[in-house]
Protein backbone atom coordinates (compact mmCIF):
# COMPACT_ATOMS: atom_id res chain seq x y z
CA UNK A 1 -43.25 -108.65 99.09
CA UNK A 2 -46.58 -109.08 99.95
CA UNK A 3 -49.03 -109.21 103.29
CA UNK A 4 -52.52 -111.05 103.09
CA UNK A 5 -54.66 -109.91 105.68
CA UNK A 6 -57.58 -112.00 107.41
CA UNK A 7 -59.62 -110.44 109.66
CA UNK A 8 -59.35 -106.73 107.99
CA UNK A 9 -62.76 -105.58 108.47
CA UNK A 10 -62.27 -105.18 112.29
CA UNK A 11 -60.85 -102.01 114.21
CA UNK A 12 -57.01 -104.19 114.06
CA UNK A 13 -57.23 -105.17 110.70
CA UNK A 14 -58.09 -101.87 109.54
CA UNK A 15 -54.90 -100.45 111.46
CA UNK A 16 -52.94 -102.81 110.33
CA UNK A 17 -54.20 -102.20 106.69
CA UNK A 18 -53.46 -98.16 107.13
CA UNK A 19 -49.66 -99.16 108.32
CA UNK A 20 -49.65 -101.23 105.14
CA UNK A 21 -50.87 -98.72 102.96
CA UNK A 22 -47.39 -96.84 104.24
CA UNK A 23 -45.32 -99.60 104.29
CA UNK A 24 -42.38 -99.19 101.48
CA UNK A 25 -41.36 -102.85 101.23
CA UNK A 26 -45.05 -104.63 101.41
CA UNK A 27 -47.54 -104.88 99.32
CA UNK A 28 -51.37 -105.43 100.14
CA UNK A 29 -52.30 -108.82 98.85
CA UNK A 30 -55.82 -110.54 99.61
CA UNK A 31 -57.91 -108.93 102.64
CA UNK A 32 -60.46 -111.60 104.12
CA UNK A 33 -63.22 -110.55 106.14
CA UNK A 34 -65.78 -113.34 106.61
CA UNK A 35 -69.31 -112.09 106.61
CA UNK A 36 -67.88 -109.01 104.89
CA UNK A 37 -66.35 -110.63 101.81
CA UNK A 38 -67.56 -109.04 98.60
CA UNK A 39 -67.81 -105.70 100.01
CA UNK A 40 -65.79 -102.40 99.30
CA UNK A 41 -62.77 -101.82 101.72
CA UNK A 42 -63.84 -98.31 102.11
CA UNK A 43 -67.69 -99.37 102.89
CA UNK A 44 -66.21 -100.66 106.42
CA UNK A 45 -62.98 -98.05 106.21
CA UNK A 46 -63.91 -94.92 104.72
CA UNK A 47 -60.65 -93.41 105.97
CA UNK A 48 -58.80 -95.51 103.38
CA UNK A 49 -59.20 -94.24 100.36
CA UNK A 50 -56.70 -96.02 98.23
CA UNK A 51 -58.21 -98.91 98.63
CA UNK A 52 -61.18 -98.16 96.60
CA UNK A 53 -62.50 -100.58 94.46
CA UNK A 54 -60.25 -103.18 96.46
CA UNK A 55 -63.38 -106.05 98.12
CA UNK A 56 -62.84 -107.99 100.76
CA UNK A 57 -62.71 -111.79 100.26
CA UNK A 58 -63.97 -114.71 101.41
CA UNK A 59 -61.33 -115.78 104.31
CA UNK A 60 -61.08 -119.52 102.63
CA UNK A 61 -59.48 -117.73 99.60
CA UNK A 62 -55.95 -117.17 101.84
CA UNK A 63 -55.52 -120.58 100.86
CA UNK A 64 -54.35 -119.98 97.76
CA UNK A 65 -53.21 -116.73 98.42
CA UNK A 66 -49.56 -115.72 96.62
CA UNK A 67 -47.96 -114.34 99.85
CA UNK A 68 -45.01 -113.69 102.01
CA UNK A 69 -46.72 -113.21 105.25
CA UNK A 70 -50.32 -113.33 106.23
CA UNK A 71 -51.79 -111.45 109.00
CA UNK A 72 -54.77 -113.34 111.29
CA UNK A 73 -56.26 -110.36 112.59
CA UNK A 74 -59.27 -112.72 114.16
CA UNK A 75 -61.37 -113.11 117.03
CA UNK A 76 -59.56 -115.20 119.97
CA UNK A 77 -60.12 -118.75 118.76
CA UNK A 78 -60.76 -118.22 115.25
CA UNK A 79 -56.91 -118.30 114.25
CA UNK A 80 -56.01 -121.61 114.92
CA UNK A 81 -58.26 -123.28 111.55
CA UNK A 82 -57.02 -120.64 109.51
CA UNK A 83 -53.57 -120.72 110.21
CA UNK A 84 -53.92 -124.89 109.37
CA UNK A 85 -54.98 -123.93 105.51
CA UNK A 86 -52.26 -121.78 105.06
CA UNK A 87 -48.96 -123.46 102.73
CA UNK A 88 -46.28 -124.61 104.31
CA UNK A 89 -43.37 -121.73 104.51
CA UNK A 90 -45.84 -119.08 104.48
CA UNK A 91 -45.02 -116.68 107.39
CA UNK A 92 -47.90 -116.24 109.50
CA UNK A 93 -48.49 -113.37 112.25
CA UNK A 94 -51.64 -113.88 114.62
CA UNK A 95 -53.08 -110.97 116.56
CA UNK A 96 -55.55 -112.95 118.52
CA UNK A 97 -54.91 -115.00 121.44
CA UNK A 98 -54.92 -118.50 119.65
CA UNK A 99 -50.92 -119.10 120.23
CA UNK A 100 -49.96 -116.55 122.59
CA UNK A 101 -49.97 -119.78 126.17
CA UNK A 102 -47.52 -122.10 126.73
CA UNK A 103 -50.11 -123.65 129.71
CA UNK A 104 -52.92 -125.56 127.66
CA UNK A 105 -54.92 -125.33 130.35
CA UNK A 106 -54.42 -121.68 131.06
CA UNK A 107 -55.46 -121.12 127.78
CA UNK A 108 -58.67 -123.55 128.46
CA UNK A 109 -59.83 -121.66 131.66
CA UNK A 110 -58.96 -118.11 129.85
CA UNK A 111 -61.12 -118.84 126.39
CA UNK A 112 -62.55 -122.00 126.70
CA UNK A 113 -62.05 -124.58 124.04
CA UNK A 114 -58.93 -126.46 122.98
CA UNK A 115 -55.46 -124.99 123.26
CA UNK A 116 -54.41 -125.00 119.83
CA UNK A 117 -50.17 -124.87 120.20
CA UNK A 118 -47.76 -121.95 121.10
CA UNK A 119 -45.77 -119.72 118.70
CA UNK A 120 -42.96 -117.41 119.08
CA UNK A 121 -44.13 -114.83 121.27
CA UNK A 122 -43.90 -111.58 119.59
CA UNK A 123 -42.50 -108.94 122.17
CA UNK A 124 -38.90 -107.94 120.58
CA UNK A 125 -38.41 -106.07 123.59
CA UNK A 126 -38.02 -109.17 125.60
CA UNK A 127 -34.30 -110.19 126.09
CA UNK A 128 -33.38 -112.81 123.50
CA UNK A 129 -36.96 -112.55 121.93
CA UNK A 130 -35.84 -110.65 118.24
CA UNK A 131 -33.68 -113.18 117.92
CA UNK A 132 -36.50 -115.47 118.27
CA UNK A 133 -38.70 -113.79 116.06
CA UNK A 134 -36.21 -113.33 113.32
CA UNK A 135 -36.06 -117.15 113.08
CA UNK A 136 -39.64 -118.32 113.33
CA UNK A 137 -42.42 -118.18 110.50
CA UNK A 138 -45.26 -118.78 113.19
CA UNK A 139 -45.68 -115.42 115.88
CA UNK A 140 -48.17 -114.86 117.86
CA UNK A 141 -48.56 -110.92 118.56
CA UNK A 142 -48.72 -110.05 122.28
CA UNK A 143 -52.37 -108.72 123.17
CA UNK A 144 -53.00 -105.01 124.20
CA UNK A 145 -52.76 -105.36 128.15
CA UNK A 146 -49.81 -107.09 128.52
CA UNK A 147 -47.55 -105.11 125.84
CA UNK A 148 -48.31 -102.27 128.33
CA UNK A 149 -48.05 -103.74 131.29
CA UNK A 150 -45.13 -106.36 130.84
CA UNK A 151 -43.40 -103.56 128.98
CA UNK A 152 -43.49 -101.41 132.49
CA UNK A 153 -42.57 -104.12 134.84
CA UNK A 154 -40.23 -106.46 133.29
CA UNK A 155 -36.87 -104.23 133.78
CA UNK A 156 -37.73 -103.63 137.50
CA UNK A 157 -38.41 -107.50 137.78
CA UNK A 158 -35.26 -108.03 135.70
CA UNK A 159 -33.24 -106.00 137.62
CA UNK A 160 -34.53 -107.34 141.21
CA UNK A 161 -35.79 -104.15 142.14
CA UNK A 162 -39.02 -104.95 143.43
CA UNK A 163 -41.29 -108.03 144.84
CA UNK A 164 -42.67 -110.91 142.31
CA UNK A 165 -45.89 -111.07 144.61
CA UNK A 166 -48.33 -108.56 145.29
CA UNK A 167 -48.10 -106.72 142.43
CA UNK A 168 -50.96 -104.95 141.48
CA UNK A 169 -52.27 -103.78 137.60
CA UNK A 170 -55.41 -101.18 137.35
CA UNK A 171 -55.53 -100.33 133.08
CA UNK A 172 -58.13 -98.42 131.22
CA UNK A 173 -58.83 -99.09 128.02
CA UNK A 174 -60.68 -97.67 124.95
CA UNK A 175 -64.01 -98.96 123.23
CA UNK A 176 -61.75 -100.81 120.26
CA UNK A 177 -60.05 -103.41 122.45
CA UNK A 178 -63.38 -105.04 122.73
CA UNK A 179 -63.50 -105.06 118.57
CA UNK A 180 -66.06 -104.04 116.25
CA UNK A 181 -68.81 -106.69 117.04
CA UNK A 182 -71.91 -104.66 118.26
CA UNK A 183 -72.65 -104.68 121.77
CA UNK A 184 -75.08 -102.46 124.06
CA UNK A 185 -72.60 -101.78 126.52
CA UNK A 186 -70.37 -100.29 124.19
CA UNK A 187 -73.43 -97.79 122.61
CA UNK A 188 -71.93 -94.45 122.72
CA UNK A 189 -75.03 -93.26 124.70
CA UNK A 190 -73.69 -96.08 127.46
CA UNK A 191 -70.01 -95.51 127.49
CA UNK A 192 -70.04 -91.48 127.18
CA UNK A 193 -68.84 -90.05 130.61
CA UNK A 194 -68.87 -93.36 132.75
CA UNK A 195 -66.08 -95.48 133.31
CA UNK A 196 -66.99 -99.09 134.06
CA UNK A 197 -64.65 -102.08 135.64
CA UNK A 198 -65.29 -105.39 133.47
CA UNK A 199 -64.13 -109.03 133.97
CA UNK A 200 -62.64 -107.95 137.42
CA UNK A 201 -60.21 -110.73 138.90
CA UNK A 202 -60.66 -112.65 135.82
CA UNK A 203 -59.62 -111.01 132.52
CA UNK A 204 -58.04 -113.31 129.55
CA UNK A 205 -55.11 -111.46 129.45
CA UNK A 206 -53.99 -112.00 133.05
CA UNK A 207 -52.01 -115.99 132.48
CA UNK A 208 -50.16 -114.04 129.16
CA UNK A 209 -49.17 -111.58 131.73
CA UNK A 210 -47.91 -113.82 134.40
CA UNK A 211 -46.06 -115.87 131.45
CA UNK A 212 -44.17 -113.21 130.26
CA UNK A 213 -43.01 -111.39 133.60
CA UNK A 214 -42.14 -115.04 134.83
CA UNK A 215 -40.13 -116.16 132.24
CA UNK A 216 -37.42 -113.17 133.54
CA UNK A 217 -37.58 -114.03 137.67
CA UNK A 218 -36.91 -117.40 139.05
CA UNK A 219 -39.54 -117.13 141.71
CA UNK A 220 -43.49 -117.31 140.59
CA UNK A 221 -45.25 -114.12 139.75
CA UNK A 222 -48.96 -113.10 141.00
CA UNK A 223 -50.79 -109.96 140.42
CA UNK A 224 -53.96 -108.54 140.84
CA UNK A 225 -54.98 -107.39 137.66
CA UNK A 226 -58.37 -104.98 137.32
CA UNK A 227 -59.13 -103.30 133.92
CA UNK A 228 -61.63 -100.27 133.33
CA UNK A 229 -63.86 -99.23 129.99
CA UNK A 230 -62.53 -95.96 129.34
CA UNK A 231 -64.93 -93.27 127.50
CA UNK A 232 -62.64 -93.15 124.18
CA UNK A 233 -62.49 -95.19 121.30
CA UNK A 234 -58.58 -96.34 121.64
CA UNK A 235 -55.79 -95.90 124.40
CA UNK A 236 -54.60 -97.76 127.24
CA UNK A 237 -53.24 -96.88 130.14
CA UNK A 238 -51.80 -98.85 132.82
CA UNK A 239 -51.11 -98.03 136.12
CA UNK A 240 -48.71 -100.82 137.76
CA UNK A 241 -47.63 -101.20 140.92
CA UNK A 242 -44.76 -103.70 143.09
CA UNK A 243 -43.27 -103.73 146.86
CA UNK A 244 -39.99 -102.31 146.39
CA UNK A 245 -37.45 -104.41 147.24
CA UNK A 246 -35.34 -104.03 150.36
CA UNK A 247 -35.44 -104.36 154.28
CA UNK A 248 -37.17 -101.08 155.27
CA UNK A 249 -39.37 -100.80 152.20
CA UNK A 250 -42.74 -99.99 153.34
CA UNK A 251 -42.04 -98.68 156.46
CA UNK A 252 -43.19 -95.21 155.56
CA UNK A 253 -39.86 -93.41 155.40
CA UNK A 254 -37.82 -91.92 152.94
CA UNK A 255 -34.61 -93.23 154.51
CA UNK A 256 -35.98 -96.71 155.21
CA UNK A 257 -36.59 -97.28 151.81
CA UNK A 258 -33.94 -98.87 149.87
CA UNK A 259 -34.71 -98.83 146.22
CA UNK A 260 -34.85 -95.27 144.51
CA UNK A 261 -36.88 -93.46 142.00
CA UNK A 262 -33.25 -92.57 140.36
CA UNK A 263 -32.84 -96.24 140.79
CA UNK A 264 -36.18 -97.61 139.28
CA UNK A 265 -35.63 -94.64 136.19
CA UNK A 266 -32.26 -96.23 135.65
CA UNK A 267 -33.53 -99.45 135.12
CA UNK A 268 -35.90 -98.22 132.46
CA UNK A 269 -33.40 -96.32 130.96
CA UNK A 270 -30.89 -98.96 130.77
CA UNK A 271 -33.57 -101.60 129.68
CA UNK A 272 -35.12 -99.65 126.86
CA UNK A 273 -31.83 -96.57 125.83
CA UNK A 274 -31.81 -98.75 122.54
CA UNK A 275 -34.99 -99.98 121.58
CA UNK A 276 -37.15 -97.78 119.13
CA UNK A 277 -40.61 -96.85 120.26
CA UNK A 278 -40.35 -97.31 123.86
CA UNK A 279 -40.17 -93.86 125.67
CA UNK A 280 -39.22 -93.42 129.50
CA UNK A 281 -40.70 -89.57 129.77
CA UNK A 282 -38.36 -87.15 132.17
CA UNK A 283 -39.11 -86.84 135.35
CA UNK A 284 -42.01 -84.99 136.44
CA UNK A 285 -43.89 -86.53 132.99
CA UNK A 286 -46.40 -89.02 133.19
CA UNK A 287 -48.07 -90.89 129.85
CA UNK A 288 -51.51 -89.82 128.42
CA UNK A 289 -52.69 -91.95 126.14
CA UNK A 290 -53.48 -89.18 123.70
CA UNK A 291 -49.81 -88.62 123.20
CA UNK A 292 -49.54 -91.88 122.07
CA UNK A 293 -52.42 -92.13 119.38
CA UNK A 294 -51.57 -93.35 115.95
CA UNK A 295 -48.17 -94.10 116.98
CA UNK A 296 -46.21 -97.43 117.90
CA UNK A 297 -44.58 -95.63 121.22
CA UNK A 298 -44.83 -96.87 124.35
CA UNK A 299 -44.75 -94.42 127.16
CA UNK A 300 -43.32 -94.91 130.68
CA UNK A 301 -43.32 -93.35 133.96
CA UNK A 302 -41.98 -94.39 137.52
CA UNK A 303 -41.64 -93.11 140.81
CA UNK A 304 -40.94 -94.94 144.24
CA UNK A 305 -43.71 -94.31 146.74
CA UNK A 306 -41.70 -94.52 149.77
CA UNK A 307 -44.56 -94.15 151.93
CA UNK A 308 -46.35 -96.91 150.32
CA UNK A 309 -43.13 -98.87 149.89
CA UNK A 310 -44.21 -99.54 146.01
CA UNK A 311 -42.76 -98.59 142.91
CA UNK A 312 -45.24 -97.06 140.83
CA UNK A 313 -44.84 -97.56 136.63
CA UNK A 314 -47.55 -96.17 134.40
CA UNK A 315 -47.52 -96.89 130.42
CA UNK A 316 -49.49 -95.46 127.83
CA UNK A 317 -49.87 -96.98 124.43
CA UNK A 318 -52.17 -96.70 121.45
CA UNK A 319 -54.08 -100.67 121.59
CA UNK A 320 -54.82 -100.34 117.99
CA UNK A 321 -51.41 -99.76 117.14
CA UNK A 322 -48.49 -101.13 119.46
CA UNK A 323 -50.89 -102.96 121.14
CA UNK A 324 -52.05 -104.86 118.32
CA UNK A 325 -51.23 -103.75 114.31
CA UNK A 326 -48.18 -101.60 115.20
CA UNK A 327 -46.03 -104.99 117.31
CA UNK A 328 -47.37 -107.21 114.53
CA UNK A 329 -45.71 -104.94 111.43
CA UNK A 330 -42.67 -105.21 114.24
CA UNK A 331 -42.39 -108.63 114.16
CA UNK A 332 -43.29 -109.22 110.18
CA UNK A 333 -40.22 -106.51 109.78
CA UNK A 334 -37.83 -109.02 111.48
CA UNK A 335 -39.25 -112.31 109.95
CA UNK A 336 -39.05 -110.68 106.73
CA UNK A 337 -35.29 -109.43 106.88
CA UNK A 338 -36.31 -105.43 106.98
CA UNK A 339 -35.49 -103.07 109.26
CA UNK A 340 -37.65 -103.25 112.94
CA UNK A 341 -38.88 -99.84 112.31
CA UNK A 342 -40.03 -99.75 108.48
CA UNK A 343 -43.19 -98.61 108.11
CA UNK A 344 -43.75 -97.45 111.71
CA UNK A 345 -43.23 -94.36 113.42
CA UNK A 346 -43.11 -93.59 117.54
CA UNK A 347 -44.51 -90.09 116.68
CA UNK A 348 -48.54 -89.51 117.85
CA UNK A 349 -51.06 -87.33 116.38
CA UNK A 350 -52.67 -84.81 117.88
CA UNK A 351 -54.94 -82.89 118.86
């Protein structure tokens, strides 16, 4: 089979193009890259070397592109007028944020512009959502934020374990989740040892976060959600927190709190004992992000702080990979009939 790829000269695309490469079942097709078409692959990704002599297209080529699925590795907005020039029956996977809201007017007040329709939302580790995925030719990958951050909280929120308010998000991130696009802030001579909060109280990603921990609770979700430029060029972490749920919860005792660490672990454990690349660590083991790079794991962490009367869930991911390329290969696997996992690996690199 074979993958078309717009959008492959950015830091996604050129993930996404490196899973390819190792993908036994696809083959690459045409790569679109806008003001890059006509260039060498390896001009823009030297660290893929089998795709020498391979040039980028224009992106109005995937029109009549010969392909099984086509990837829309785009800016947030851009996806939408592609997606309407692609053939009818041609399976199409967007990593931007085009079709990720149900709310058209979230969407407005998030991007700006017009909301243009929801897909399939393209978490399998969602209750019911493989079965979703495996029957829709439109998905619209999760963004980097919320696969970490929905990923920790939605079995404690499932299971009732802690509050739907008050919940509070604080998530570094690397350079590459603000894409390749030159920008002065993101000089290396600006971003070397600092860390900076950005878009504080109002980042994008916040409504696709609420949307996806709602849809498991029957009362409304609201978080404070604060994200931080880490110093490296890919990673997330996430550092989540809840009330615990319970009548002496927060009362600053261990025996007035209800709701366990053992208890909080077992809900991870029970959520995720099945699903390949999420990892709850043993106890005492928190997520770095570095154990994570190159990989499509998600790492997880919890602990009740009983003085606080919170649960505490942190998740590490790689936002190149699970957070963007990685969960998109995920979901092409299950439109495409193939085994979740082909082509993908939980395993990081390191040092």
């Amino acid at each position: 089979m074979t993958a078309a790829v717009a959008g492959a000269s950015g830091y996604a695309g050129g993930e996404l193009l490196r899973l390819l490469l190792g993908h036994p079942e696809l083959e690459i097709g045409p790569l679109a890259a806008g003001s890059s078409a006509g260039r060498d692959v390896t001009e823009v990704h030297p660290h893929l070397p089998d795709l020498a002599g391979r040039a980028f297209v224009d992106t109005s080529a995937l029109t009549e592109a010969d392909a099984d699925i086509v990837f829309l590795a785009l800016p947030h907005g851009a996806s939408a007028a592609v997606a309407a020039t692609l053939p009818a029956g041609v399976r199409v996977i967007d990593l931007g944020a085009d079709h990720r809201l149900v709310d058209a007017e979230a969407w407005r007040r998030a991007y700006g512009g017009e909301h243009a329709g929801t897909w399939t939302y393209g978490m399998p580790e969602l209750p019911a959502a493989r079965e979703a995925i495996r029957a829709s030719d439109r998905v619209a990958a999760p963004g980097c934020y919320p696969t970490a951050v929905t990923l920790a909280l939605a079995p404690l929120l499932a299971a009732g374990l802690v509050e739907t308010e008050d919940i509070v998000v604080v998530a570094a991130s690397g350079t590459s989740g603000a894409g390749r696009s030159p920008k002065v802030n993101l000089l290396g001579s600006e971003v070397m040892s600092d860390l900076t909060a950005y878009k504080v109280g109002n980042h994008q990603h916040r409504p696709e976060i609420l949307q996806a921990l709602g849809g498991l609770v029957d009362t409304p979700v609201s978080m404070s959600f604060t994200t931080v430029l880490a110093p490296m060029p890919r990673g997330i972490l996430a550092t989540c927190t809840a009330r615990l749920r319970g009548e002496g919860a927060g009362k600053g005792t261990e025996k007035d709190t209800e709701v366990t660490t053992d208890a909080l672990r077992g809900a991870l454990l029970t959520a995720y004992v099945d699903e390949p690349f999420v990892r709850v660590l043993p106890p005492g083991r928190w997520p770095h992000t570095s154990a994570t790079l190159g990989g499509n794991a998600v790492h997880l962490q919890v602990t009740a702080d009983e003085q606080a009367g919170r649960a505490v869930v942190v998740a590490a991911i790689d936002n190149l990979c699970k957070g963007a390329a990685g969960q998109a290969l995920q979901c092409a696997n299950l439109m495409l009939g193939l085994p979740e996992s082909t082509g993908l690996t939980a395993q990081g690199v390191a040092p």
